[in-house]
Protein backbone atom coordinates (compact mmCIF):
# COMPACT_ATOMS: atom_id res chain seq x y z
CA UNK A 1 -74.49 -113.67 -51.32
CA UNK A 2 -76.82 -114.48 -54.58
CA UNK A 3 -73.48 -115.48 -56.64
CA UNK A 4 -72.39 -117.44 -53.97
CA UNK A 5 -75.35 -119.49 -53.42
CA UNK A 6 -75.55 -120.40 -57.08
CA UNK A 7 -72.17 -121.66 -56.76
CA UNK A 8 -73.03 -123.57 -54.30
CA UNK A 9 -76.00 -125.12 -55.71
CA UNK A 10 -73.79 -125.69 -58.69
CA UNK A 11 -71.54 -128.24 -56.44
CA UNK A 12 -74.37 -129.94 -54.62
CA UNK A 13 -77.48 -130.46 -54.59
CA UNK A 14 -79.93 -127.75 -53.72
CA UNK A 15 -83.29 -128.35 -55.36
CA UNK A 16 -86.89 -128.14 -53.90
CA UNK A 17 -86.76 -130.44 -51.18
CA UNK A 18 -83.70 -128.21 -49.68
CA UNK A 19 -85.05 -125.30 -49.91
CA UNK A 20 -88.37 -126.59 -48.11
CA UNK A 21 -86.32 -128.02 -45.12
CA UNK A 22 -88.52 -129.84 -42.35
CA UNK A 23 -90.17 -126.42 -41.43
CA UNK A 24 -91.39 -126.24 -45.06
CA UNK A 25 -91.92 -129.61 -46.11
CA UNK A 26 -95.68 -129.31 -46.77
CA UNK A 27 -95.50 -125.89 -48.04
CA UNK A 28 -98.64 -124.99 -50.78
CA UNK A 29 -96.00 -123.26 -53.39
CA UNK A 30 -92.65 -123.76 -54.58
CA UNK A 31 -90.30 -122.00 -53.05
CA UNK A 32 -86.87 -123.06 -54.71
CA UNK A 33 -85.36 -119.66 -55.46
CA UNK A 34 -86.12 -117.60 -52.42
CA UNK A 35 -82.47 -118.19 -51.29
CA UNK A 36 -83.28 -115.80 -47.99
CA UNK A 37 -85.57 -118.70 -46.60
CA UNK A 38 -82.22 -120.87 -46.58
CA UNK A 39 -81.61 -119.09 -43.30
CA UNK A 40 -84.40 -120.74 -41.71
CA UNK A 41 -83.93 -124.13 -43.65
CA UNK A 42 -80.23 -124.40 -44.50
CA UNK A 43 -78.47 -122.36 -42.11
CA UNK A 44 -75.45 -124.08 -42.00
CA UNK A 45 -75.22 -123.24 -45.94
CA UNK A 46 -75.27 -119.28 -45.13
CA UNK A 47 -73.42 -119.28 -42.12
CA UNK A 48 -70.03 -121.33 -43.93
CA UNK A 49 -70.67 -118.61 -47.04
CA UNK A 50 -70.12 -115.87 -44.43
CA UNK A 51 -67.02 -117.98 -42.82
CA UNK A 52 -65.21 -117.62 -46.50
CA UNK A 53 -65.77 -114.22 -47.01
CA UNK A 54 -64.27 -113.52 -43.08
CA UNK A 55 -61.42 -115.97 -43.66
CA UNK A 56 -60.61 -114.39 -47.01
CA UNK A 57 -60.04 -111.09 -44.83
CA UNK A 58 -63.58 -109.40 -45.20
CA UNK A 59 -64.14 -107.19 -41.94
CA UNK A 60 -67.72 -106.10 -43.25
CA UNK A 61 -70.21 -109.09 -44.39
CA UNK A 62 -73.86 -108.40 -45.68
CA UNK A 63 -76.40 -110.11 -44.70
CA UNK A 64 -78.64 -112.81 -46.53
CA UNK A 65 -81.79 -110.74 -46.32
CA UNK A 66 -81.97 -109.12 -50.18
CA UNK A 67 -85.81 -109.93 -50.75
CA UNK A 68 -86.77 -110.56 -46.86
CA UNK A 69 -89.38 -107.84 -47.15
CA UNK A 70 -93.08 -108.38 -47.01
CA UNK A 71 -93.47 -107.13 -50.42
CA UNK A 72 -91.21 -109.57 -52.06
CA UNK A 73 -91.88 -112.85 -49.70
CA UNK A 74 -95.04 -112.55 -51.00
CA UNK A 75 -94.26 -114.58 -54.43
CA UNK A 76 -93.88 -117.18 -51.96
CA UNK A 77 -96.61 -116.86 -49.49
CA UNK A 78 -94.22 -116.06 -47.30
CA UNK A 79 -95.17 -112.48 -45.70
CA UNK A 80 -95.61 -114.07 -42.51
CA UNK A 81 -91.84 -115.06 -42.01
CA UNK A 82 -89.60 -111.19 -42.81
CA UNK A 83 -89.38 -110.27 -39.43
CA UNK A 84 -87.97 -114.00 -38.58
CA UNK A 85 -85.89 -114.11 -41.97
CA UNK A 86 -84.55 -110.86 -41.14
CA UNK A 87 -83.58 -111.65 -37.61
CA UNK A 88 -82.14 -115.22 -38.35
CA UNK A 89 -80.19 -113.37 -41.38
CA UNK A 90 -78.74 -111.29 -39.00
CA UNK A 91 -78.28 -113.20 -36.54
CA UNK A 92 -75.97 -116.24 -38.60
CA UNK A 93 -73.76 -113.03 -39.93
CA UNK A 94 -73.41 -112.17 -36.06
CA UNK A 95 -72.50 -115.58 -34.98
CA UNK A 96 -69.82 -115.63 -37.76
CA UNK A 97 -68.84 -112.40 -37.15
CA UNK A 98 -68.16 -112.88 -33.42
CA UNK A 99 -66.15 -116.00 -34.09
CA UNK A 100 -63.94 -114.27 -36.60
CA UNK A 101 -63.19 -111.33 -33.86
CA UNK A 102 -62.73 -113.79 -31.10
CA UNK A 103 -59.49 -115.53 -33.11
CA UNK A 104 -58.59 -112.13 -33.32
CA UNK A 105 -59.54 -109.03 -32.04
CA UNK A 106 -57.24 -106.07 -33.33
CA UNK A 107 -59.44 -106.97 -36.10
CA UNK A 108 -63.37 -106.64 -35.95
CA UNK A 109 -65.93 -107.74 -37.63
CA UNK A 110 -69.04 -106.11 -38.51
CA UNK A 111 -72.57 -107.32 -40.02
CA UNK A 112 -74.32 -105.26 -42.44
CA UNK A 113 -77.76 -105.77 -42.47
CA UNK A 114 -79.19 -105.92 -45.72
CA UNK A 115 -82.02 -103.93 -47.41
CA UNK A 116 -83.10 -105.25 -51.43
CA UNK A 117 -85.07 -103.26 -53.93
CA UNK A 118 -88.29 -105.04 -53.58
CA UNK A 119 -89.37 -106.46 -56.66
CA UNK A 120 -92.12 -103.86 -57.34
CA UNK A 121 -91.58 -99.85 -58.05
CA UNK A 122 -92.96 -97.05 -56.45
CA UNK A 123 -92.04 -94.49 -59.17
CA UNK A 124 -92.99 -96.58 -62.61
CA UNK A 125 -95.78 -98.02 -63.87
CA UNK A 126 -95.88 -101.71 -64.22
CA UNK A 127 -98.45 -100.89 -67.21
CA UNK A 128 -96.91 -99.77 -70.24
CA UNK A 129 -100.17 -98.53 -71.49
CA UNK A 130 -101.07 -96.44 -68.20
CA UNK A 131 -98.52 -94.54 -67.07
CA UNK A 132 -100.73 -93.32 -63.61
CA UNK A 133 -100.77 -97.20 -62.43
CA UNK A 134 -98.93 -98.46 -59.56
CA UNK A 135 -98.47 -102.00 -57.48
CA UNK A 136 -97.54 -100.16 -54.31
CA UNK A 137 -97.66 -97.28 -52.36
CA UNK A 138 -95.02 -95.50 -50.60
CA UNK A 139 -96.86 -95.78 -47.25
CA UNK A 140 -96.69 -100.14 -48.25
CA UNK A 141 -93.11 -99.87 -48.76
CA UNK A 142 -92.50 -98.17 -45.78
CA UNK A 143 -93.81 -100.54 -43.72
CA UNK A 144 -92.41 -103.32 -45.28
CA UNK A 145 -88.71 -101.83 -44.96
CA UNK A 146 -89.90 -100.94 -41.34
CA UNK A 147 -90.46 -104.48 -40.28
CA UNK A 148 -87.51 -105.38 -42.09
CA UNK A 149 -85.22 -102.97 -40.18
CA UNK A 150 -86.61 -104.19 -36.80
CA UNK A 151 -85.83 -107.57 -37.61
CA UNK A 152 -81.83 -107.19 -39.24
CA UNK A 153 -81.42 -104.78 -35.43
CA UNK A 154 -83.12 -107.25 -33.41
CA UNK A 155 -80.90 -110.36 -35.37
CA UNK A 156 -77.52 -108.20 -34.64
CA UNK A 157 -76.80 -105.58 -37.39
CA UNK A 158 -74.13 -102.68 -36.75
CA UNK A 159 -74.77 -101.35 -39.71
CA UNK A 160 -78.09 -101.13 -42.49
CA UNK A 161 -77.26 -100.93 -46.59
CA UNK A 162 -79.98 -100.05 -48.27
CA UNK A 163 -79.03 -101.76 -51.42
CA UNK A 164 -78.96 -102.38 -55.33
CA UNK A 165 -81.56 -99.85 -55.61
CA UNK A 166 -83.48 -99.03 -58.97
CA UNK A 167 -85.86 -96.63 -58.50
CA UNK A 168 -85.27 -93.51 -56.02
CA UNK A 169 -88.63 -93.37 -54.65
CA UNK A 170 -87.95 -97.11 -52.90
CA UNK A 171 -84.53 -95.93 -51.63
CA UNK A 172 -86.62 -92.87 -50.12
CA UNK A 173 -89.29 -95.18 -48.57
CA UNK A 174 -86.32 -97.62 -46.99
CA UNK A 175 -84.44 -94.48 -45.57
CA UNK A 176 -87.23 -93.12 -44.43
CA UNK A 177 -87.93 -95.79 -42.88
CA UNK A 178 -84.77 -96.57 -41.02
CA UNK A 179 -84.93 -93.04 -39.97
CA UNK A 180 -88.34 -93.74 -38.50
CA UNK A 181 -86.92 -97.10 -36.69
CA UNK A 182 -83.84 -94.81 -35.59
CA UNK A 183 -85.91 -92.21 -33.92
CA UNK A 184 -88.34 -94.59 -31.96
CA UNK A 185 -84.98 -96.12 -30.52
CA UNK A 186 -83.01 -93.43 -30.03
CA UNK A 187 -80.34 -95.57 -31.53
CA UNK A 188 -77.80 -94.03 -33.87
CA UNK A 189 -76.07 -96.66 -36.87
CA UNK A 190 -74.14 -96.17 -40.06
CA UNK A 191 -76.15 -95.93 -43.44
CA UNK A 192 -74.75 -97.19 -46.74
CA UNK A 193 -76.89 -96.39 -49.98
CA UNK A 194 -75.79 -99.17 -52.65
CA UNK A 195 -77.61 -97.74 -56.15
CA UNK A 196 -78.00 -99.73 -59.77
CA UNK A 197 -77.98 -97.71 -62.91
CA UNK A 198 -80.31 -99.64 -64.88
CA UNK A 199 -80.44 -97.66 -68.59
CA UNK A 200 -80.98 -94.31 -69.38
CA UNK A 201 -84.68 -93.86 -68.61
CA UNK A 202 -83.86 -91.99 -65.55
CA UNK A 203 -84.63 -94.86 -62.93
């Protein structure tokens, strides 16, 4: 989804002021760069992005939700708005989805919701000179991936990727998470686990 949206912005304009949207407009930071917020602002961007991949013959599409987490919205102020990028993510990949299966249903269509790295680590230090410090518990990132499950279900997920992961310890916190969110709905969906070997450092 990040690849495509860069080629996109490569072709036309998408600077600032499109990112912002109306909703936006009078934001107190810049926000150009948090390409999940285009779901809110520019959904018509996303949802044609998911209409290529379906139309090229893709029956699973992931969701534009890769730093929709509490933890990671909060470069941009933005804590306040996961739940409702995460549902709106979900929901444009359902809407494209269903319209795809509806021209032809011997083959479905399926959303896959979504779940990025975070852009903090529960298992390094972000201090190279103390190797004890942290930026976040694993209690904070459970919550965050919490909220962030809710959300993706709520928007229309069938099934939650846990994804580009770097560090095991915030793969552990989003899986335990969705097995929290599973348990309090009795609900039962398919798990992928998409990893990133990074160097040799053992992350």
């Amino acid at each position: 989804m990040g690849t495509m949206i860069q080629n996109y912005a490569k072709e036309h304009t998408l600077d600032e002021a499109e990112y912002r949207g109306e909703t936006f407009k009078d934001w107190d930071v810049n926000v150009k760069g948090n390409n999940d917020m285009l779901s809110l602002t520019q959904p018509d961007i996303i949802r044609n992005i998911h209409m290529q991949y379906l139309e090229a013959g893709s029956q699973l599409i992931g969701t534009n939700t890769f730093s929709s987490t509490t933890i990671a919205q909060a470069d941009y102020k933005m804590e306040a708005f996961a739940y409702e990028l995460n549902y709106y993510g979900a929901r444009l990949a359902r809407e494209a989805c269903d319209e795809m299966t509806a021209r032809d249903p011997t083959r479905p269509r399926f959303v896959v919701g979504a779940l990025g790295p975070t852009n903090r680590t529960g298992s390094i230090s972000p201090d190279v000179e103390d190797a004890a410090v942290r930026n976040v518990t694993f209690d904070e990132l459970v919550e965050s991936y919490f909220e962030e499950v809710v959300g993706l279900m709520d928007g229309g997920a069938d099934i939650l990727m846990v994804e580009t992961i770097f560090d095991t310890l915030n793969a552990k916190a989003a899986l335990y998470a969705i097995g929290e969110y599973l348990e309090v709905t009795g609900l039962d969906v398919p798990v992928f686990v998409s990893g990133t070997l990074v160097d040799q450092s053992g992350r």
